[in-house]
N, C-alpha and C. Protein backbone atom coordinates (compact mmCIF):
# COMPACT_ATOMS: atom_id res chain seq x y z
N UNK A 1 1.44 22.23 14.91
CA UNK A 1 1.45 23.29 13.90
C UNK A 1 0.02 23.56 13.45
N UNK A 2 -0.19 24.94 13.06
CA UNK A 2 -1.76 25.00 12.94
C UNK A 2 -1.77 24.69 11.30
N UNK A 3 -3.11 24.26 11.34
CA UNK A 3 -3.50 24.34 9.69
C UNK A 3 -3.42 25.40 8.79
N UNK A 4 -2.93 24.76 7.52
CA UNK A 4 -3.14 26.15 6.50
C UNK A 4 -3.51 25.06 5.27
N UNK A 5 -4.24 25.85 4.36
CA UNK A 5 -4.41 25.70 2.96
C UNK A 5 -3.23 25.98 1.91
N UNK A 6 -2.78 25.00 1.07
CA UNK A 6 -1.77 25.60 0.31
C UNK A 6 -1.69 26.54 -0.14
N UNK A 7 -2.90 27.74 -0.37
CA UNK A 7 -2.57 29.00 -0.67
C UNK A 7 -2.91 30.24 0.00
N UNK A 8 -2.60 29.97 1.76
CA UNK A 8 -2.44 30.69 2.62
C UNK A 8 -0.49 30.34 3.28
N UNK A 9 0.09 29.27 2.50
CA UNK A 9 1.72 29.40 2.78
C UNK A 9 2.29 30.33 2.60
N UNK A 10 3.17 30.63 3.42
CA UNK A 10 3.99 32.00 2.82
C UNK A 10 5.28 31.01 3.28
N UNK A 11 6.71 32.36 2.24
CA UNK A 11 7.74 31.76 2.99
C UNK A 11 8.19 31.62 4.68
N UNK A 12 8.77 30.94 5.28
CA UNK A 12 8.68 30.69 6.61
C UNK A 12 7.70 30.06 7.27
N UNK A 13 7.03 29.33 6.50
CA UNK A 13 6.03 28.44 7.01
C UNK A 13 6.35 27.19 7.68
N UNK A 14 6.15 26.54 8.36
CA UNK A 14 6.86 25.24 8.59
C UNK A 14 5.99 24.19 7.91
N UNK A 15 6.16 23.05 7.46
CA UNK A 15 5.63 21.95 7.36
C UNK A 15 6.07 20.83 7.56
N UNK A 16 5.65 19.71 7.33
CA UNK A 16 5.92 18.19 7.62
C UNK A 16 6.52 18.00 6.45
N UNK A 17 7.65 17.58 6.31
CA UNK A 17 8.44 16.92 5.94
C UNK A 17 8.03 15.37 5.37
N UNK A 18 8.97 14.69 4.64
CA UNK A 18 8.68 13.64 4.24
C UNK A 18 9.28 12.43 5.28
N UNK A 19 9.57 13.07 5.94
CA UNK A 19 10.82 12.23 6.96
C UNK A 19 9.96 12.49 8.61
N UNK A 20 8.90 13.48 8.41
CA UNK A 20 7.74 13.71 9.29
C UNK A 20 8.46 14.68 10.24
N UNK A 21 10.13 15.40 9.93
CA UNK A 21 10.24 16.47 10.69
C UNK A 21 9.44 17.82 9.80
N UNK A 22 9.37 18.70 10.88
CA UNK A 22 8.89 19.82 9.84
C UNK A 22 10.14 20.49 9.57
N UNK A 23 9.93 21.30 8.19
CA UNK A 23 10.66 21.94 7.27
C UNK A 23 10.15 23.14 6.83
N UNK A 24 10.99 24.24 6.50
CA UNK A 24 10.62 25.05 6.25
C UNK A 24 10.49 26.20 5.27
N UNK A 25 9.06 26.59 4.47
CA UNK A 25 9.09 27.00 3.56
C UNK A 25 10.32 28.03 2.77
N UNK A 26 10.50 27.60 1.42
CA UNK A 26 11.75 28.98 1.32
C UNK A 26 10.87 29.86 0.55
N UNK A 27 9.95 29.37 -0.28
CA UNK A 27 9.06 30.26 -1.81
C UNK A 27 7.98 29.17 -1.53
N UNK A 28 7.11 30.10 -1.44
CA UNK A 28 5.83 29.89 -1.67
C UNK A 28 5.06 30.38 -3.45
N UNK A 29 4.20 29.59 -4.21
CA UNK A 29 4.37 29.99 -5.44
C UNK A 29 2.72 30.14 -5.63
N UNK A 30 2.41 30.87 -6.64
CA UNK A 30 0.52 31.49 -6.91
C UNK A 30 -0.23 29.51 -7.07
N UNK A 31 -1.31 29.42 -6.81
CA UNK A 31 -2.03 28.49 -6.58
C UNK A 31 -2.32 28.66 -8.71
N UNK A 32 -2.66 27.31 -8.59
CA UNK A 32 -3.12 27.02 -10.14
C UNK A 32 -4.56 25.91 -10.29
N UNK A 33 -4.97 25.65 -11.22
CA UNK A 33 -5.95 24.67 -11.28
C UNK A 33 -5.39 23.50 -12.53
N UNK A 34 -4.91 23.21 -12.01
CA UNK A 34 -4.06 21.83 -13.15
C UNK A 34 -5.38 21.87 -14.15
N UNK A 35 -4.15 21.15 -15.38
CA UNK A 35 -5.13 20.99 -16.82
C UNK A 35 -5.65 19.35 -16.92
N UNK A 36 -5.36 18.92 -15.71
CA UNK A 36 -5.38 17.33 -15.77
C UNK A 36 -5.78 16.89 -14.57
N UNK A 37 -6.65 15.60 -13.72
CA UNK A 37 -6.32 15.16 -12.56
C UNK A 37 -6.43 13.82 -12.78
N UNK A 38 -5.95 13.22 -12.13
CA UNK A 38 -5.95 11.39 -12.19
C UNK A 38 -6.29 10.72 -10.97
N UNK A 39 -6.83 9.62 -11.09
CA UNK A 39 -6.84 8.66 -10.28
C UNK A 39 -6.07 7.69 -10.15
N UNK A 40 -5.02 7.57 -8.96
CA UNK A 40 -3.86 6.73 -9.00
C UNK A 40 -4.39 5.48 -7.85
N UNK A 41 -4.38 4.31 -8.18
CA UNK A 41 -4.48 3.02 -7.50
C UNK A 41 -3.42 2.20 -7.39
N UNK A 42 -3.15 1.59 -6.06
CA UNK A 42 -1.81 1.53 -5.36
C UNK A 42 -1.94 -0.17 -5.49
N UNK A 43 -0.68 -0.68 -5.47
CA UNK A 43 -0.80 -2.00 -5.55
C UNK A 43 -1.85 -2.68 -3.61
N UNK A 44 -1.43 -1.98 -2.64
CA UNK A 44 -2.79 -2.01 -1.25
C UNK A 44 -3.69 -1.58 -1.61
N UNK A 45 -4.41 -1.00 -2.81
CA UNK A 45 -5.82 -0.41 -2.99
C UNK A 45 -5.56 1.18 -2.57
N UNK A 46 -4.96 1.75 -2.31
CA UNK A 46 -5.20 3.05 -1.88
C UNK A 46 -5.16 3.88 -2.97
N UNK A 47 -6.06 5.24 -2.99
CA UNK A 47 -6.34 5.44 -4.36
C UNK A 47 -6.12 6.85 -4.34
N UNK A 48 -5.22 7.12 -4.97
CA UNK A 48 -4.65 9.02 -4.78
C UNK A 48 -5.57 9.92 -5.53
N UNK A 49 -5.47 10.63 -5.41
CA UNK A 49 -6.04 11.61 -6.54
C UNK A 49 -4.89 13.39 -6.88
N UNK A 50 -5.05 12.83 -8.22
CA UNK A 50 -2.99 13.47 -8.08
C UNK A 50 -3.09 14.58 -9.64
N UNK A 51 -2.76 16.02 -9.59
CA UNK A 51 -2.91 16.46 -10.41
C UNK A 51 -2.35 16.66 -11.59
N UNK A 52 -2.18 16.36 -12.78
CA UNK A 52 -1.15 15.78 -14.02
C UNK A 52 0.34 16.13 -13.78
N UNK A 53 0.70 17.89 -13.29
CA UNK A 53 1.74 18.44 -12.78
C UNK A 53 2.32 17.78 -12.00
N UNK A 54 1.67 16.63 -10.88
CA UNK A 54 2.47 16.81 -9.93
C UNK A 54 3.60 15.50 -10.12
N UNK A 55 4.15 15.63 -9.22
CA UNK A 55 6.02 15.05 -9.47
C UNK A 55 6.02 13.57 -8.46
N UNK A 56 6.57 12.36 -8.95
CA UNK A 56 6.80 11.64 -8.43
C UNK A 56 8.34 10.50 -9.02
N UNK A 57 8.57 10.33 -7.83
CA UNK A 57 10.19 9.26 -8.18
C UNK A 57 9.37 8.04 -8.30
N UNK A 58 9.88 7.59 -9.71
CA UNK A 58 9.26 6.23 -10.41
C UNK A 58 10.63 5.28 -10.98
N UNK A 59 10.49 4.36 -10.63
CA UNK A 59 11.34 3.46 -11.50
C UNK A 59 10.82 2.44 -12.62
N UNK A 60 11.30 2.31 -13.72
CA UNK A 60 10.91 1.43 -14.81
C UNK A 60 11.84 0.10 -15.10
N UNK A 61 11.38 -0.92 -15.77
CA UNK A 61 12.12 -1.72 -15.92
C UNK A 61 13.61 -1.57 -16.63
N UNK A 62 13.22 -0.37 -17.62
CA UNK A 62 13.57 0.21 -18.50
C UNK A 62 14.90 0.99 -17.89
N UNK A 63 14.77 1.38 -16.77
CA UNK A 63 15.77 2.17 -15.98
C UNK A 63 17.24 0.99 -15.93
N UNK A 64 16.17 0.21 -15.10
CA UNK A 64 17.24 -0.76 -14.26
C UNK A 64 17.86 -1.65 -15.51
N UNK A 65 17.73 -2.04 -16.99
CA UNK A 65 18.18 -2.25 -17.40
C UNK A 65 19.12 -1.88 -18.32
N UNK A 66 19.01 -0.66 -18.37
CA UNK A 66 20.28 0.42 -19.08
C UNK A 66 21.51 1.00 -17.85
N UNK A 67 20.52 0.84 -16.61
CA UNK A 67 21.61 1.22 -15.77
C UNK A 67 23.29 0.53 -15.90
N UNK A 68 23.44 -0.18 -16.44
CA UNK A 68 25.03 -0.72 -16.53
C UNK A 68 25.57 0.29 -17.74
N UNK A 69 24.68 0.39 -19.16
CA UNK A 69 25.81 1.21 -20.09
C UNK A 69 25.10 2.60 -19.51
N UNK A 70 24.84 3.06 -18.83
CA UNK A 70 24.71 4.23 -18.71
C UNK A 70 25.61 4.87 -17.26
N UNK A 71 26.17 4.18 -16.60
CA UNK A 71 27.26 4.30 -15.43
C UNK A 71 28.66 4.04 -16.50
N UNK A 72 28.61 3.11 -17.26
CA UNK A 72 30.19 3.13 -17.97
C UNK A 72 30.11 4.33 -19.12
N UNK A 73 28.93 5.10 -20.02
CA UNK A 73 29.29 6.18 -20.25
C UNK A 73 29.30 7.20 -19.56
N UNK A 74 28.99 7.50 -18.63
CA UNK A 74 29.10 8.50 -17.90
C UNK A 74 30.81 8.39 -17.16
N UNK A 75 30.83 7.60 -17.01
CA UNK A 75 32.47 7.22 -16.38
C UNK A 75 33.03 7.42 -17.20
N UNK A 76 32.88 7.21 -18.71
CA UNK A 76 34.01 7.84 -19.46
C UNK A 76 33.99 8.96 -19.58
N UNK A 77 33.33 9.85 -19.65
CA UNK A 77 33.31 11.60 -19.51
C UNK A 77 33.69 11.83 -18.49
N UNK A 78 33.11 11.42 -17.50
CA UNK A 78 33.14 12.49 -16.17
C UNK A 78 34.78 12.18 -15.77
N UNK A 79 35.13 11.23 -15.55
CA UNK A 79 36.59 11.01 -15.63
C UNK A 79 37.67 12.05 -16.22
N UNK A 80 36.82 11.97 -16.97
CA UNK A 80 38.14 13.68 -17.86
C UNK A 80 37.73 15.25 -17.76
N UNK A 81 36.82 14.54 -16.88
CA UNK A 81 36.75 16.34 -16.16
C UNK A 81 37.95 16.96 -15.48
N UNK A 82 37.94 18.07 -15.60
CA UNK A 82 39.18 19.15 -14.75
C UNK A 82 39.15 19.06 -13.36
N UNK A 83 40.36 19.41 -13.38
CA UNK A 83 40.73 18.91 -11.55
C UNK A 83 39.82 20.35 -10.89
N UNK A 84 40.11 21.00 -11.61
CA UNK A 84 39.37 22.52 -10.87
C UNK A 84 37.33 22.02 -11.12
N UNK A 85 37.03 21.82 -12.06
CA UNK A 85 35.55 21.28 -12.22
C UNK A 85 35.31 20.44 -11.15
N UNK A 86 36.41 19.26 -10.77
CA UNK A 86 36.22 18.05 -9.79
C UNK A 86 35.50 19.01 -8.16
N UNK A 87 36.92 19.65 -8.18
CA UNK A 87 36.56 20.68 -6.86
C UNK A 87 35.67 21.67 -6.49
N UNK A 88 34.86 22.15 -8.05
CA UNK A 88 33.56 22.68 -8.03
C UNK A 88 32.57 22.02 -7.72
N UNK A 89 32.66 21.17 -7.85
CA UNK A 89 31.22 19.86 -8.15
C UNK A 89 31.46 19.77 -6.36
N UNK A 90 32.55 19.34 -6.15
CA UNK A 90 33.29 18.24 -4.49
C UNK A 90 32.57 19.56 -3.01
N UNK A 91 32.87 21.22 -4.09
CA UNK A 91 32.24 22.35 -2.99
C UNK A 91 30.77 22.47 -2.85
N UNK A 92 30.67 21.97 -4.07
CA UNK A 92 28.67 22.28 -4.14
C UNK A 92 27.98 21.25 -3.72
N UNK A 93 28.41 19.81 -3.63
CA UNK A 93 27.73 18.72 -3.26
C UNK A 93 28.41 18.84 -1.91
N UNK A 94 28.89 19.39 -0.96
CA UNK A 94 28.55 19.39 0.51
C UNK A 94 28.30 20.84 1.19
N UNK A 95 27.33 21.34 0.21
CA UNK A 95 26.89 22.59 0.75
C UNK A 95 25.78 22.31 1.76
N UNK A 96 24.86 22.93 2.51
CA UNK A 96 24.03 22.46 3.39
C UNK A 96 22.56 22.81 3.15
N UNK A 97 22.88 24.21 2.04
CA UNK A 97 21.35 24.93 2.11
C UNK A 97 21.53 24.47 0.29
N UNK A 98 20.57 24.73 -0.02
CA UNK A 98 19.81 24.41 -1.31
C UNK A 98 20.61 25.63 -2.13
N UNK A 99 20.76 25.20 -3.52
CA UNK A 99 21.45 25.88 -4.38
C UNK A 99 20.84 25.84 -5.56
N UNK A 100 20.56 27.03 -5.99
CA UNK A 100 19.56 26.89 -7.68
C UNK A 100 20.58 26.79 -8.60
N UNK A 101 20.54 25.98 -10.04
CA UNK A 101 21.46 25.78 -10.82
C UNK A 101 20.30 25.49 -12.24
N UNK A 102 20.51 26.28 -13.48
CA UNK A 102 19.35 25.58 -14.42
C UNK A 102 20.54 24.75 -15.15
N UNK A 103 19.86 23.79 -16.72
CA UNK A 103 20.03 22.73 -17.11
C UNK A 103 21.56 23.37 -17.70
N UNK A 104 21.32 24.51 -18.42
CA UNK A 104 22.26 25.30 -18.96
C UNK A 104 23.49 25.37 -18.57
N UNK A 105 23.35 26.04 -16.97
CA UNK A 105 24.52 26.01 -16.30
C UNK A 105 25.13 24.86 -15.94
N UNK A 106 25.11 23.75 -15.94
CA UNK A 106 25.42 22.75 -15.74
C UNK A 106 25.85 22.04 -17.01
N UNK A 107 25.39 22.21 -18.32
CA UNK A 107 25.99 22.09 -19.49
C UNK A 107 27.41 22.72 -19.89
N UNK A 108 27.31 24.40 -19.42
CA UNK A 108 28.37 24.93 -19.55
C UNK A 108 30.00 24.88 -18.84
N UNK A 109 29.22 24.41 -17.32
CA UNK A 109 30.07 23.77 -16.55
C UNK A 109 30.69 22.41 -16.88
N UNK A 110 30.44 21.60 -17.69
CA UNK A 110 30.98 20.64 -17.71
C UNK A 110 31.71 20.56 -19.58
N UNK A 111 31.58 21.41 -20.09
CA UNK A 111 32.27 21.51 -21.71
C UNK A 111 31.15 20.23 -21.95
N UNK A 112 29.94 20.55 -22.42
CA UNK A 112 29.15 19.66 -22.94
C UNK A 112 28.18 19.54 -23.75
N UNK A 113 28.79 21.20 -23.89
CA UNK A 113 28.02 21.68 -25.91
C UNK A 113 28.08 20.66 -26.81
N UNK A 114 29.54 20.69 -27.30
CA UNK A 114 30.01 18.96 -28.43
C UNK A 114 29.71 18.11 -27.83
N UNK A 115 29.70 17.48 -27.17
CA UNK A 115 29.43 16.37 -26.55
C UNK A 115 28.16 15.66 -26.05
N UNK A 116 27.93 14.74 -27.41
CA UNK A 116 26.33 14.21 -27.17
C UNK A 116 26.51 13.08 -25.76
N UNK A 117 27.41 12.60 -25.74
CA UNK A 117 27.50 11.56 -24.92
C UNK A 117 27.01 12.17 -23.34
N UNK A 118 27.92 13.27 -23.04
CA UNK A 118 27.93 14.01 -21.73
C UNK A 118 27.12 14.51 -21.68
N UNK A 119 26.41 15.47 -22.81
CA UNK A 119 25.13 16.35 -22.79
C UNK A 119 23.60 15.59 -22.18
N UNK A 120 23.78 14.01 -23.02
CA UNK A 120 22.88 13.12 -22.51
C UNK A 120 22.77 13.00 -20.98
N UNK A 121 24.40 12.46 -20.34
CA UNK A 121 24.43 12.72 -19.24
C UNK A 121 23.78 13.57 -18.18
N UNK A 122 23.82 14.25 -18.27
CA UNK A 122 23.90 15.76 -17.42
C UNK A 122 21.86 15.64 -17.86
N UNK A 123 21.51 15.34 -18.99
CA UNK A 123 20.61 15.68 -18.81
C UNK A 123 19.68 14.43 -17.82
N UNK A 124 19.84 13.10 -17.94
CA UNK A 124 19.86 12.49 -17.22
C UNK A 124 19.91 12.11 -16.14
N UNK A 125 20.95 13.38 -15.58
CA UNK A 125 21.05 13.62 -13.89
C UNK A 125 20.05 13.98 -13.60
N UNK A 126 19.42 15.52 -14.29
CA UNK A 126 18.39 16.25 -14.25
C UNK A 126 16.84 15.58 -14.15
N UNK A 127 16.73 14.76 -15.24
CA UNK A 127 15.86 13.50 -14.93
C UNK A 127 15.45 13.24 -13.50
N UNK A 128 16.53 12.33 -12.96
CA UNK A 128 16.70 11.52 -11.43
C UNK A 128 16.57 12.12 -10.75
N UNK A 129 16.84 13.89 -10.68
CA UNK A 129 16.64 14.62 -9.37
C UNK A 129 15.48 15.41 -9.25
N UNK A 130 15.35 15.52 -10.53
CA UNK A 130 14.11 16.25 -10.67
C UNK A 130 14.41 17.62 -10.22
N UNK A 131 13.24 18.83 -10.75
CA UNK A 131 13.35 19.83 -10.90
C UNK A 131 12.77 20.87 -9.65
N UNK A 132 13.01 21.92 -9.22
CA UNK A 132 12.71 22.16 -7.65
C UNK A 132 12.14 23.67 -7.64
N UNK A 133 12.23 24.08 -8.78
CA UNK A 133 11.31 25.65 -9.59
C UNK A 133 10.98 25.33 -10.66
N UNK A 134 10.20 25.79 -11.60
CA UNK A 134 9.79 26.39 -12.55
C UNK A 134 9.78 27.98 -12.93
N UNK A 135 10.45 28.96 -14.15
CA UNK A 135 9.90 30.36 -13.85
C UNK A 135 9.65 30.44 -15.94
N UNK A 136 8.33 30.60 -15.67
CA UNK A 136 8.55 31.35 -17.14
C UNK A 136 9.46 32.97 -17.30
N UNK A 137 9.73 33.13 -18.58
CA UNK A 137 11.00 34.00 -19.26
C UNK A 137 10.45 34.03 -20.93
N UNK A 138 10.17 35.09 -21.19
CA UNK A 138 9.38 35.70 -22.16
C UNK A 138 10.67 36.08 -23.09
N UNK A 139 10.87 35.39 -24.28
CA UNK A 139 12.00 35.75 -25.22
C UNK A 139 11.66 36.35 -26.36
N UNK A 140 11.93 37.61 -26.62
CA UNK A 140 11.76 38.24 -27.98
C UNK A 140 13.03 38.20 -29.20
N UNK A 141 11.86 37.84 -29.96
CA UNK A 141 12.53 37.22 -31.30
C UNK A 141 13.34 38.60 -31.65
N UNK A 142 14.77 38.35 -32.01
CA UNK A 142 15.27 39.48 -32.54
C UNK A 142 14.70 40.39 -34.14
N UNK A 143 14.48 41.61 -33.83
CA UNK A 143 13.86 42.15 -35.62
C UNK A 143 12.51 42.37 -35.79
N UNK A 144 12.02 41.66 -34.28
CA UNK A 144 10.28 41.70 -35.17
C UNK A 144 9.78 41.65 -33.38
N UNK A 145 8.47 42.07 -33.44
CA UNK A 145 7.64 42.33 -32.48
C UNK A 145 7.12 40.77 -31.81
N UNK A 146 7.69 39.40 -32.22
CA UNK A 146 6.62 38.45 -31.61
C UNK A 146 7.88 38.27 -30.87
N UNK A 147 7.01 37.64 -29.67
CA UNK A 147 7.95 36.76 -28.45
C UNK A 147 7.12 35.87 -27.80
N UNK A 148 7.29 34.81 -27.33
CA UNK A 148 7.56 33.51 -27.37
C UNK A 148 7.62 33.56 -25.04
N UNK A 149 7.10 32.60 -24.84
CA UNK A 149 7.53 31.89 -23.36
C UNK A 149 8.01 31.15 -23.57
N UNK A 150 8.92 30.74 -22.54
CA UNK A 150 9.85 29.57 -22.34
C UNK A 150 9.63 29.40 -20.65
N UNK A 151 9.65 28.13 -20.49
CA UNK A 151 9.45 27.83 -18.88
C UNK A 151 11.00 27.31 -18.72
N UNK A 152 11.61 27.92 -17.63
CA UNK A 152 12.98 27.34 -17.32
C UNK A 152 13.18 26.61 -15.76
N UNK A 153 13.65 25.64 -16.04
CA UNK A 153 13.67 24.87 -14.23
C UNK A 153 14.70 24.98 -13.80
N UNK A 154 14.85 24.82 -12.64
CA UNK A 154 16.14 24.85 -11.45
C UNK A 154 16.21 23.73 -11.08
N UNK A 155 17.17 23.17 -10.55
CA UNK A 155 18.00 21.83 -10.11
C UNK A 155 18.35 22.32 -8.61
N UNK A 156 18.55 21.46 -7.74
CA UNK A 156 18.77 21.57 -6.78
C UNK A 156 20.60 21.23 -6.70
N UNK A 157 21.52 22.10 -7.18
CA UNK A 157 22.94 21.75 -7.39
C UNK A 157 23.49 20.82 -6.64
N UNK A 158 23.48 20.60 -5.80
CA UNK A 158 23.82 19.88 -4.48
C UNK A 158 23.76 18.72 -4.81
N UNK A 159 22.33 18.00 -5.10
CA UNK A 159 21.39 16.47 -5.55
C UNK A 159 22.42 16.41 -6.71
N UNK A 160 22.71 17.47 -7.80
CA UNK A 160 23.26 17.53 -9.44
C UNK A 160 24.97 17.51 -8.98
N UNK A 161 25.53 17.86 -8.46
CA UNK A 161 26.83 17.44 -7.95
C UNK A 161 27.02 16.33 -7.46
N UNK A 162 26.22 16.14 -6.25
CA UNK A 162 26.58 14.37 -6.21
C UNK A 162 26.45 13.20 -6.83
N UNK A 163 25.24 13.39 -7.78
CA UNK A 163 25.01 12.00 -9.08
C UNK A 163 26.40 12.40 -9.83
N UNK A 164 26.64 13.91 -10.34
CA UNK A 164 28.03 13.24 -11.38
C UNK A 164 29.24 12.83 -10.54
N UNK A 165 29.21 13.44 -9.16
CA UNK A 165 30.33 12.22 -8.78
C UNK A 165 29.97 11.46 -8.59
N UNK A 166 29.07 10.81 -8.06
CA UNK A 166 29.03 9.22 -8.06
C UNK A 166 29.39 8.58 -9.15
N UNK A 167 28.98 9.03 -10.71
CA UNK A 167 28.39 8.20 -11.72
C UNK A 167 30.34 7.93 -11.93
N UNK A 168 31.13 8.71 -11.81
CA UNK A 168 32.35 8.91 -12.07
C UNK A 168 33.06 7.41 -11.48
N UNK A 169 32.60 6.90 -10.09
CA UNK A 169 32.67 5.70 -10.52
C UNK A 169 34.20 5.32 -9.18
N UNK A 170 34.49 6.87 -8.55
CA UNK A 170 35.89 6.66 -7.91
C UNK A 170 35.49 6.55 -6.48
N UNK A 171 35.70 5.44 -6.06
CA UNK A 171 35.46 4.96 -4.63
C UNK A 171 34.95 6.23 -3.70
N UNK A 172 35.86 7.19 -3.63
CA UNK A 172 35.44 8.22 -2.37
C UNK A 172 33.87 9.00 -2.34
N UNK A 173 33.37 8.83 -3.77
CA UNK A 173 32.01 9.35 -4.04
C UNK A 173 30.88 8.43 -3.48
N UNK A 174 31.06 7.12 -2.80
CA UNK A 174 30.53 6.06 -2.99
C UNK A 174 29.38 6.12 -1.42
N UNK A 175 29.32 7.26 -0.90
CA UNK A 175 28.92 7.51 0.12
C UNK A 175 27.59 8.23 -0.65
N UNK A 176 27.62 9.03 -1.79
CA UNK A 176 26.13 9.04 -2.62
C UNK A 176 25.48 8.21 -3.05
N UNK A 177 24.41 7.87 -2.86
CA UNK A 177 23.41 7.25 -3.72
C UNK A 177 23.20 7.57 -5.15
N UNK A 178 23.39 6.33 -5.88
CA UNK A 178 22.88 6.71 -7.53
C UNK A 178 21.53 6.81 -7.59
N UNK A 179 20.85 7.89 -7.83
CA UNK A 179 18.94 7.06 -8.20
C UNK A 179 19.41 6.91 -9.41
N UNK A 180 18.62 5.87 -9.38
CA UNK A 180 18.06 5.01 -10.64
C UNK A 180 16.93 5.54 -11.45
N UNK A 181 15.93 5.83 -10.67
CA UNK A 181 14.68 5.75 -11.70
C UNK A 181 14.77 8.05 -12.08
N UNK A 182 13.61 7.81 -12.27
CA UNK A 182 13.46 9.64 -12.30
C UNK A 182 12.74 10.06 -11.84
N UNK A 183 12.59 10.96 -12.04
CA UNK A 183 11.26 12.48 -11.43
C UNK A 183 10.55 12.60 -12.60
N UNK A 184 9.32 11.99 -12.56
CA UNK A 184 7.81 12.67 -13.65
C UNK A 184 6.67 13.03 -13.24
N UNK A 185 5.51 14.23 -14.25
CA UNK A 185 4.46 13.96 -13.67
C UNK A 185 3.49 12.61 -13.76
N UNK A 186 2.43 13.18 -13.63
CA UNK A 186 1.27 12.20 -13.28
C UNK A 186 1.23 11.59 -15.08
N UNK A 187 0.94 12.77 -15.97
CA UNK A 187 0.67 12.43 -17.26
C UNK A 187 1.43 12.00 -17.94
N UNK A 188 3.36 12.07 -17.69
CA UNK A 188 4.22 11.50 -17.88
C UNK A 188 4.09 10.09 -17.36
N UNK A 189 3.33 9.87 -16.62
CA UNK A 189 3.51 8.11 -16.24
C UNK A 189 2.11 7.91 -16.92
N UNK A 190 1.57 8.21 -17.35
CA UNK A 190 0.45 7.49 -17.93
C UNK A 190 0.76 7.68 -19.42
N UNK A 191 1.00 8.29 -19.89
CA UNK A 191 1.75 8.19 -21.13
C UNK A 191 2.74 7.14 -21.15
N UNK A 192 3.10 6.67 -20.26
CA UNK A 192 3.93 5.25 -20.64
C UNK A 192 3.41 3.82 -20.72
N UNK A 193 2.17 3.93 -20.13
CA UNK A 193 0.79 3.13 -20.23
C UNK A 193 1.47 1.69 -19.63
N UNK A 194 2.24 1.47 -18.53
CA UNK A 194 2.91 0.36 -17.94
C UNK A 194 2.71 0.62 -16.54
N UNK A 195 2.75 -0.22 -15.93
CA UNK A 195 2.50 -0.54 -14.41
C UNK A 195 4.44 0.16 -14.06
N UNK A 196 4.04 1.45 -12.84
CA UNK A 196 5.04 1.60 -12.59
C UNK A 196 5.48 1.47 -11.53
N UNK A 197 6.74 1.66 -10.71
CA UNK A 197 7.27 1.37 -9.42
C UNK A 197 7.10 2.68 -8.92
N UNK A 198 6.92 2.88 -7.53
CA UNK A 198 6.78 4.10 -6.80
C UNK A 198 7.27 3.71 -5.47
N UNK A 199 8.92 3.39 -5.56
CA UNK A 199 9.24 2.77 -4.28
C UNK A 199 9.78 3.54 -3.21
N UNK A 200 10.06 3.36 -1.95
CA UNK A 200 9.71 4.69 -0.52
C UNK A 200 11.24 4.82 -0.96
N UNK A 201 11.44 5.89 -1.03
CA UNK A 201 12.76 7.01 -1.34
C UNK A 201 12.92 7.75 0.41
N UNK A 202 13.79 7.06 0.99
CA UNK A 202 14.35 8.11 2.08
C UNK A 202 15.00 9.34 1.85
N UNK A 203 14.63 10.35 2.60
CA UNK A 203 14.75 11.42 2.08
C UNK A 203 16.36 11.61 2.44
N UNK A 204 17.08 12.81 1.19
CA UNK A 204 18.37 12.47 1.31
C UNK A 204 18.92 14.28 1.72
């Protein structure tokens, strides 16, 4: 494949993959100059240089030890989901191509307005899978001339369907993987000021 600069990609580009097949671009997005860059040093010495934005699957101690009450609340919600919700979730987690879904829709889908327990949930999923767009959305205040940005993310539905069945806890889901840890940036892990895990995630 010939070389390109990240801001000569267009969609239909191919690239290398994490799995070292190539893959292929769907959105290509405007180049930026991060407000941050870091120097990341690897427990082998290897030393990244990584820009505050960018995204990595980390696990904390912190994860792995809530992971038990956080599979038995989620099992108690997701359990009393609707048989018709079950079969929404069961169509979208074996779809093949990528599916945009924001935090919202996935709140609404699951009756999880009242519900701090589930709301936590769901947001939690979102956490672990991490986010796969960004689009700012310019909201004007009703009555008056100021308005406001809001940055809204997309979920990859597919990744967000299979954690809530898994978390649900009923044998036939058991062919998903739970992640454990989450999706943060660079400045999100240094803001936690702890030695973190960055362990090889096969791609799923």
């Amino acid at each position: 494949m010939p070389l390109k600069r990240f801001d000569e990609l267009v969609p239909g580009d191919l690239v290398m993959g994490s799995d070292g097949q190539p893959v292929r671009v769907v959105e290509a997005y405007e180049t930026h100059i991060p407000a941050t860059m870091w120097e990341i040093e690897l427990d082998n010495g290897t030393v990244i240089k990584a820009s505050g934005n960018h995204l990595w699957y980390c696990e904390t101690v912190l994860d792995w030890e809530l992971l038990r009450e956080r599979r038995k609340i989620a099992r108690k919600h997701l359990r009393k989901l609707r048989p018709e919700t079950i079969a929404l979730l069961e169509e979208t987690a074996g779809k093949t191509q990528v599916v945009e879904t924001r935090l919202i829709d996935m709140v609404i889908l699951l009756q999880a307005t009242d519900n701090a327990e589930l709301f936590n949930t769901i947001i939690r999923v979102a956490e672990s899978i991490g986010h796969i767009a960004e689009n700012s959305e310019v909201e004007q205040d009703m009555g008056t001339d100021d308005s406001r940005e809001n940055v809204v993310r997309s979920y990859d539905a597919r990744l967000f369907a299979q954690q809530l069945l898994k978390l649900t806890g009923f044998r036939k889901y058991r062919k998903y993987d739970l992640i454990v840890g989450s999706i943060m940036t660079t400045d999100q892990m240094m803001e936690l000021g702890e030695t973190i895990h960055l362990p090889i995630v096969q791609p799923r």
